[in-house]
N, C-alpha and C. Protein backbone atom coordinates (compact mmCIF):
# COMPACT_ATOMS: atom_id res chain seq x y z
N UNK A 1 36.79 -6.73 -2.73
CA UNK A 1 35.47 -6.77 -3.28
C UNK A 1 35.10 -8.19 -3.69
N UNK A 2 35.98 -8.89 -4.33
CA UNK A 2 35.99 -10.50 -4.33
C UNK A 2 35.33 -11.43 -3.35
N UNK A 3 35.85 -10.81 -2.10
CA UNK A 3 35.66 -12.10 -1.01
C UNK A 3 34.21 -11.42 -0.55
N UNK A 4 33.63 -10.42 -1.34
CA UNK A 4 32.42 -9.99 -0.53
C UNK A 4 31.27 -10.72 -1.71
N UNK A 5 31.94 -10.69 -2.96
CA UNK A 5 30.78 -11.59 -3.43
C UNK A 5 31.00 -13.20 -3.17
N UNK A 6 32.36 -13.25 -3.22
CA UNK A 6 32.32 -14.61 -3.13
C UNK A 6 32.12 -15.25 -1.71
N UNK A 7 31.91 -14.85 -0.87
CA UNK A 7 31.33 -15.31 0.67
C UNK A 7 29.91 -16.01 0.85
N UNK A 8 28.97 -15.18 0.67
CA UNK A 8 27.68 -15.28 0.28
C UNK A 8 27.68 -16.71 -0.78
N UNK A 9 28.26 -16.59 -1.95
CA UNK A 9 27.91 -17.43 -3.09
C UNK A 9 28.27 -18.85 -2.55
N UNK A 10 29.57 -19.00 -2.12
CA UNK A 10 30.11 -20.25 -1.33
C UNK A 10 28.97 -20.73 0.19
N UNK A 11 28.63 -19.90 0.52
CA UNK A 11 28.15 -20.03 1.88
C UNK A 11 26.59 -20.96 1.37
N UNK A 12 25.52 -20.35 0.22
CA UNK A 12 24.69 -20.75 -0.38
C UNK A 12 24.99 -21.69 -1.09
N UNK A 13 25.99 -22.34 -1.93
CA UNK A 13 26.21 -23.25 -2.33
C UNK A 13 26.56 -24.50 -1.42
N UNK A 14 27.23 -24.23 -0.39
CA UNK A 14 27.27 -25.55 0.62
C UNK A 14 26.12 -25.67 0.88
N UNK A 15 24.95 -24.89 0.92
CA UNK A 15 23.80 -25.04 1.41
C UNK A 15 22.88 -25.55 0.67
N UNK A 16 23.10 -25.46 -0.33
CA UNK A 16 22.29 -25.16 -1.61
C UNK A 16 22.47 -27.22 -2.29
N UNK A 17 23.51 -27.49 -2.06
CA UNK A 17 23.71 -28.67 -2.44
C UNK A 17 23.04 -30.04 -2.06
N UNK A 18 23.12 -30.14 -0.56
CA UNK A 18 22.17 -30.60 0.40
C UNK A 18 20.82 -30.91 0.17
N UNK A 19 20.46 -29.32 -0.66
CA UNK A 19 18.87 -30.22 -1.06
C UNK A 19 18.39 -30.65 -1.92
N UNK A 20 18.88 -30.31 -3.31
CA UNK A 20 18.64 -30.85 -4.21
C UNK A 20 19.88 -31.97 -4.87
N UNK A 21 19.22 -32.79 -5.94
CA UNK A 21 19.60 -33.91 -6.68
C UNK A 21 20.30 -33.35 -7.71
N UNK A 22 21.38 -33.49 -7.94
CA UNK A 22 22.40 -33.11 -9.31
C UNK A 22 21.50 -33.29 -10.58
N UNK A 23 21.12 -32.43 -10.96
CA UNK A 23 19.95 -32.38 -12.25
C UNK A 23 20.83 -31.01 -13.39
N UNK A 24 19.76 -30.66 -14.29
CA UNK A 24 20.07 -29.44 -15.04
C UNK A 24 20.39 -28.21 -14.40
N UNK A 25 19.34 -27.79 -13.28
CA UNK A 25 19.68 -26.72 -12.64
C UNK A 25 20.49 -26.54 -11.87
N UNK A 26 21.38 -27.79 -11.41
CA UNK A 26 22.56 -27.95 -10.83
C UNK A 26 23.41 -27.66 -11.45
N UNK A 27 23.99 -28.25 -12.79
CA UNK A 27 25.01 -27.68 -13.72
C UNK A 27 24.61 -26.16 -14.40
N UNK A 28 23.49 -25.64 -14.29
CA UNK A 28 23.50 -24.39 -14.60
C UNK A 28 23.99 -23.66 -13.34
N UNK A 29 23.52 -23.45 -12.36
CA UNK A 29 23.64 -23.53 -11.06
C UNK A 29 25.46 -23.28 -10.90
N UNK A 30 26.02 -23.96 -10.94
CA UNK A 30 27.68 -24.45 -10.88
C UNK A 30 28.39 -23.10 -12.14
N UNK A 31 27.83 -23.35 -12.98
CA UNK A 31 28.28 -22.33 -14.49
C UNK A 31 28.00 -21.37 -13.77
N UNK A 32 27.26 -21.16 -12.74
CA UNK A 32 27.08 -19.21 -12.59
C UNK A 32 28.39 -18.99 -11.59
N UNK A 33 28.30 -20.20 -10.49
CA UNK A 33 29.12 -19.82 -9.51
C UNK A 33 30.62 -19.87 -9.38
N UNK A 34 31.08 -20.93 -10.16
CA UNK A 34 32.53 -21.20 -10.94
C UNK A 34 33.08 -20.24 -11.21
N UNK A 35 32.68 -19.23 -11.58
CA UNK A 35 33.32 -18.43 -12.78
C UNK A 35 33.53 -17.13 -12.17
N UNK A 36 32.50 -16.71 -11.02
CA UNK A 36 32.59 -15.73 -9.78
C UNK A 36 33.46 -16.33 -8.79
N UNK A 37 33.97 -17.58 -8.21
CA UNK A 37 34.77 -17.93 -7.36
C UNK A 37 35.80 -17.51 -8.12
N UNK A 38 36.18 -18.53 -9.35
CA UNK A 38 37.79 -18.31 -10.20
C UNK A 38 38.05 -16.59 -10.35
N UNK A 39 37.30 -15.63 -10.54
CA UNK A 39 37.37 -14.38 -10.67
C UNK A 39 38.04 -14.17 -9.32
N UNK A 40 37.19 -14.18 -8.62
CA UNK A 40 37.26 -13.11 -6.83
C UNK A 40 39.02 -13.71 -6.42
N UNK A 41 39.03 -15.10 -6.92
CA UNK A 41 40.47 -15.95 -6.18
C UNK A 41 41.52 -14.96 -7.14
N UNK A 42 41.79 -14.72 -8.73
CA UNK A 42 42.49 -14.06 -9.03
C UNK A 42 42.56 -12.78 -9.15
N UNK A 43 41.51 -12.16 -8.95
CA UNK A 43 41.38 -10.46 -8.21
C UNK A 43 42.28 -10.76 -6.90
N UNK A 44 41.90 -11.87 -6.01
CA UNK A 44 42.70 -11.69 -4.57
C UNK A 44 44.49 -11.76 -4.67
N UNK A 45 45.31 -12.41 -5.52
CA UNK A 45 46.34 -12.75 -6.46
C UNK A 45 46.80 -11.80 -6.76
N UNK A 46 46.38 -11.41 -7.37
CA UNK A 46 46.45 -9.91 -8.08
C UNK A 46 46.71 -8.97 -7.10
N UNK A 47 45.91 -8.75 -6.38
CA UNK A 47 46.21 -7.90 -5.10
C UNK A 47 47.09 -7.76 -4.34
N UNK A 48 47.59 -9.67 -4.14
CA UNK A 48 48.73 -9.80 -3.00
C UNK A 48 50.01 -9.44 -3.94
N UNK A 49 49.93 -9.61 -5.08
CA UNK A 49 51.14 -9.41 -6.15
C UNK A 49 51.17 -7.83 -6.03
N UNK A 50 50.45 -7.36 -6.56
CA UNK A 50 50.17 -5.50 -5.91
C UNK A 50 51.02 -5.10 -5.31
N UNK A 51 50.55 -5.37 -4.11
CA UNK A 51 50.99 -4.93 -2.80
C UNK A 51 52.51 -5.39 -2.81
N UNK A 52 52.50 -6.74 -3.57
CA UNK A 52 54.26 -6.75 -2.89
C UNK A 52 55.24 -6.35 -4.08
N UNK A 53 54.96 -5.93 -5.25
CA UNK A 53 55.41 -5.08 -6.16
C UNK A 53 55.60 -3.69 -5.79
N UNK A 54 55.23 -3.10 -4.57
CA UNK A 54 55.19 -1.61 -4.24
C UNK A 54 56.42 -1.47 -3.92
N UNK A 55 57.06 -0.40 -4.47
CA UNK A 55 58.47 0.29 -4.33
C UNK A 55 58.55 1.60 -3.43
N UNK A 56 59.26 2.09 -2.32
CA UNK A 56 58.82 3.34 -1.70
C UNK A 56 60.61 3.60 -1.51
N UNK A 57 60.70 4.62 -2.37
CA UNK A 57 62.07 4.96 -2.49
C UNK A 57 61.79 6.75 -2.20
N UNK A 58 62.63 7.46 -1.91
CA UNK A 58 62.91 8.80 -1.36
C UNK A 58 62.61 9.68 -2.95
N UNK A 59 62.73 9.07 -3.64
CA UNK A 59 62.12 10.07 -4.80
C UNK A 59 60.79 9.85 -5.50
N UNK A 60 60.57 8.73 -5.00
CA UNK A 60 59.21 8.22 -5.60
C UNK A 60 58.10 6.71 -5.01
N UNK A 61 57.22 6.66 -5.47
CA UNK A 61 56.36 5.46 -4.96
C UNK A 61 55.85 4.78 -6.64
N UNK A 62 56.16 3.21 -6.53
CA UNK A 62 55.68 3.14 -7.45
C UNK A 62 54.91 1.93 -7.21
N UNK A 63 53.73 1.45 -8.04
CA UNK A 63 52.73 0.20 -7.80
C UNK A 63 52.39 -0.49 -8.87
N UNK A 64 52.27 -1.67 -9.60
CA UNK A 64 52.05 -2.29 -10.82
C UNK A 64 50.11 -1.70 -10.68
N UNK A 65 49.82 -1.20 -11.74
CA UNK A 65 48.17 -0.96 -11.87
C UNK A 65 47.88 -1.75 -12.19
N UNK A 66 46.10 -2.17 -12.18
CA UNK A 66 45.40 -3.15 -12.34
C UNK A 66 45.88 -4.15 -13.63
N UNK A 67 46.39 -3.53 -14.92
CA UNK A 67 46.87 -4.71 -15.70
C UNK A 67 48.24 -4.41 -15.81
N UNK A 68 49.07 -3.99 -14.51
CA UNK A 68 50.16 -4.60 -14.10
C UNK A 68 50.93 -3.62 -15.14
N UNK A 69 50.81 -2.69 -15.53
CA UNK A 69 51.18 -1.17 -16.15
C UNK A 69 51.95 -0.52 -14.86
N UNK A 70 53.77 -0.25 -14.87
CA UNK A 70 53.93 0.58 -13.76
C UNK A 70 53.53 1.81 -13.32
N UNK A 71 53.13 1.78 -12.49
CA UNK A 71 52.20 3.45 -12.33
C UNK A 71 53.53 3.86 -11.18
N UNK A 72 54.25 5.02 -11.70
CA UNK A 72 55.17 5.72 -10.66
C UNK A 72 54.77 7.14 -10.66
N UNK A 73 55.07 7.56 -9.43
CA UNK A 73 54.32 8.86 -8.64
C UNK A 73 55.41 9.49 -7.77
N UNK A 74 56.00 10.30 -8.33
CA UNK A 74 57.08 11.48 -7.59
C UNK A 74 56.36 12.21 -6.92
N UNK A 75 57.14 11.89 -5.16
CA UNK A 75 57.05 12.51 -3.96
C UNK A 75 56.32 13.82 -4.45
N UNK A 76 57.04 14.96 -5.69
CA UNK A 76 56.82 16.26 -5.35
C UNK A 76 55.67 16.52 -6.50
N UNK A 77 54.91 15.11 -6.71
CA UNK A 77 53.91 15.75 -7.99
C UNK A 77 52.55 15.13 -7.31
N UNK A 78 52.79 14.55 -6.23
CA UNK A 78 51.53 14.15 -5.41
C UNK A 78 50.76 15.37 -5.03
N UNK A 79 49.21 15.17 -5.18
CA UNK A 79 48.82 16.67 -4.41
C UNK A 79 47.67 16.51 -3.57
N UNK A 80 47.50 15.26 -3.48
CA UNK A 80 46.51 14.94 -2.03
C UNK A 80 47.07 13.34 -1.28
N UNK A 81 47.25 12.96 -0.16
CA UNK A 81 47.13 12.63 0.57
C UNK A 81 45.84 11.93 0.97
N UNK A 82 45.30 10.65 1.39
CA UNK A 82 44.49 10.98 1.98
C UNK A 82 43.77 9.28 2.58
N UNK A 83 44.06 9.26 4.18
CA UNK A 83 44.14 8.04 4.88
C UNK A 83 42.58 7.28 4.70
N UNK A 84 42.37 6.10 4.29
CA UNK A 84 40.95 5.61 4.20
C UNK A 84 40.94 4.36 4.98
N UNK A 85 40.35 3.91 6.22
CA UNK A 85 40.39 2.73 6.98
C UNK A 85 41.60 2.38 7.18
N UNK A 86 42.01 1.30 6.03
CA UNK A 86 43.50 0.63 6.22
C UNK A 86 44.20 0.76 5.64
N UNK A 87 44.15 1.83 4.59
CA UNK A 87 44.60 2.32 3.49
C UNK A 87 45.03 3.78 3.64
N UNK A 88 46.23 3.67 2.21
CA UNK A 88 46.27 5.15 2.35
C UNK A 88 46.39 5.00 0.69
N UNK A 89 45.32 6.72 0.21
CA UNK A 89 45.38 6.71 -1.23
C UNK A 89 46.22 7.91 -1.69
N UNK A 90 46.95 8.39 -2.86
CA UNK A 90 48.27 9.38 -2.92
C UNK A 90 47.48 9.56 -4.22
N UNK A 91 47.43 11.06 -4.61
CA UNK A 91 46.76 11.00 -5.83
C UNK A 91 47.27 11.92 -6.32
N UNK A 92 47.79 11.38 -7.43
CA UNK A 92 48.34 12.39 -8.57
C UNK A 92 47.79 13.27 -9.61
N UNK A 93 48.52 13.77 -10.73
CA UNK A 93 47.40 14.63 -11.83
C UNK A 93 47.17 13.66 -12.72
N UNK A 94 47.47 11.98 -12.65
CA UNK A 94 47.19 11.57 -13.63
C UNK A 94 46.58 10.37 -13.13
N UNK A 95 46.60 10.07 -12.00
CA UNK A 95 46.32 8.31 -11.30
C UNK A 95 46.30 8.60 -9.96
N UNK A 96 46.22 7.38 -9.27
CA UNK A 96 45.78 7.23 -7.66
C UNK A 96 46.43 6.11 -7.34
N UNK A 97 47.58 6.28 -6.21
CA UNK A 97 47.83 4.90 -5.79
C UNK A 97 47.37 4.37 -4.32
N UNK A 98 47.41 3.51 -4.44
CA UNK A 98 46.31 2.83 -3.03
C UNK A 98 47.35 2.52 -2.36
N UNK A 99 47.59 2.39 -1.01
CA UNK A 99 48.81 1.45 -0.10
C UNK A 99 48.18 1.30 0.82
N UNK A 100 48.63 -0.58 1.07
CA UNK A 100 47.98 -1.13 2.14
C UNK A 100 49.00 -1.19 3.32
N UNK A 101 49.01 -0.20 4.55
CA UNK A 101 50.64 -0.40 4.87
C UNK A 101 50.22 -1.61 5.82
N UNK A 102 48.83 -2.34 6.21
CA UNK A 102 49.39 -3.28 6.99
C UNK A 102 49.46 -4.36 6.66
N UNK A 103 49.81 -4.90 4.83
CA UNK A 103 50.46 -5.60 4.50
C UNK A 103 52.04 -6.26 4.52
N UNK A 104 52.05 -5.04 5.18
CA UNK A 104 54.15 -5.00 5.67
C UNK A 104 54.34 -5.38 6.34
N UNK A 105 55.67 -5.87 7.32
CA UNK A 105 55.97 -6.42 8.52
C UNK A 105 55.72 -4.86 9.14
N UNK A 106 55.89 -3.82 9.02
CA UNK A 106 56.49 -2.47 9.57
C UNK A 106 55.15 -1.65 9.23
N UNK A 107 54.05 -1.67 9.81
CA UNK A 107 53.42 -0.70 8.78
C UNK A 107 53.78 0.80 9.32
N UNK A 108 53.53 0.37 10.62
CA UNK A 108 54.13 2.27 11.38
C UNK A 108 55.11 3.04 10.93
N UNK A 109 56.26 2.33 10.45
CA UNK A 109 57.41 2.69 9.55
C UNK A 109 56.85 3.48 8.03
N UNK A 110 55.97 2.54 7.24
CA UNK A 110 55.35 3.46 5.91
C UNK A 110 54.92 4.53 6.38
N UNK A 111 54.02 4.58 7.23
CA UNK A 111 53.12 5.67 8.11
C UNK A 111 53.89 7.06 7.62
N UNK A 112 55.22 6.76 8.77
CA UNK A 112 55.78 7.88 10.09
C UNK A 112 56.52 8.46 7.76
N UNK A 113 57.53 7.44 7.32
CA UNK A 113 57.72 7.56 5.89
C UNK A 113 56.81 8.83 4.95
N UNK A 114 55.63 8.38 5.02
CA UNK A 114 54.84 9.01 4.11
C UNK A 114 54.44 10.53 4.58
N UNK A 115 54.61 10.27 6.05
CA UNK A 115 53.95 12.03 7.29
C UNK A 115 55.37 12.30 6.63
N UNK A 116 56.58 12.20 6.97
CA UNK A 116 57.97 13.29 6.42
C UNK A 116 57.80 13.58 5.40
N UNK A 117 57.26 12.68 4.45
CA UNK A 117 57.11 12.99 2.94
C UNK A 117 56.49 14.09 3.00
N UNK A 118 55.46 14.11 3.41
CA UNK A 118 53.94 15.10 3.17
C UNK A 118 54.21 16.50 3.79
N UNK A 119 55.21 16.04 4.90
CA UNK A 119 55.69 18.22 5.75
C UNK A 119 56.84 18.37 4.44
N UNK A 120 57.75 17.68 3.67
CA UNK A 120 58.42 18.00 3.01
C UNK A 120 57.73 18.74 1.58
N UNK A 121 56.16 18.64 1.01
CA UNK A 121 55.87 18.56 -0.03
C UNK A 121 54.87 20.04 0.16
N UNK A 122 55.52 20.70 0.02
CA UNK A 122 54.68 22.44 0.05
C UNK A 122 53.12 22.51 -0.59
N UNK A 123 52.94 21.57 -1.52
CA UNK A 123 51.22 21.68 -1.87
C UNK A 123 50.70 20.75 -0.91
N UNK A 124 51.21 19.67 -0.26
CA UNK A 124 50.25 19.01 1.09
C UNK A 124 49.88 19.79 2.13
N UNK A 125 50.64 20.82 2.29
CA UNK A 125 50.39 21.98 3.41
C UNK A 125 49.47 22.22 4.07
């Protein structure tokens, strides 16, 4: 969601510079956009740290949550499944974990992983 605001904002600011003279509305200008770049760059950080904090062990999946709180989720207390674009989300009775499997060298491997999981788990049925 980062790189979707921050695309636009960067893209207008190279542009944006060009025509006008470094004045007041320039340093106001800068204060808006600074502070949405530094955001979106450590949301993106955050993310890649995410993803490579994910643990996928035979009894459980676990993922650091947004303020990096371990969120762990046993195979047999998951009760939906459910594949979104490039993602897959596992949702429990208490939280939701997101996995990006083609952040992995292997993603087909999480895949084929998570389908055994899911014929093994009698409420995915």
């Amino acid at each position: 969601m980062g790189a979707t605001i921050i695309t636009p904002c960067l893209l207008w600011y190279m542009t944006f510079q060009a025509k006008i003279a470094p004045g007041k509305d320039y340093i106001l200008i800068m204060a808006m956009i600074y502070p949405l770049f530094l955001g979106g760059y450590i949301g993106l950080l955050l993310k890649i740290y995410r993803d490579y904090k994910v643990e996928i062990t035979d009894d459980y999946i676990s993922r650091p949550s947004f303020f990096l709180k371990e969120n762990i989720l046993q195979w047999d207390k998951i009760e939906k499944i459910k594949i979104v674009g490039f993602g897959i989300n596992m949702k429990g009775n208490k939280f939701k974990i997101s996995l990006t499997p083609y952040a992995y060298k292997q993603p087909d491997e999480i895949y084929k992983f998570i389908e055994s999981k899911k014929t093994h788990n009698k409420a995915l049925q």
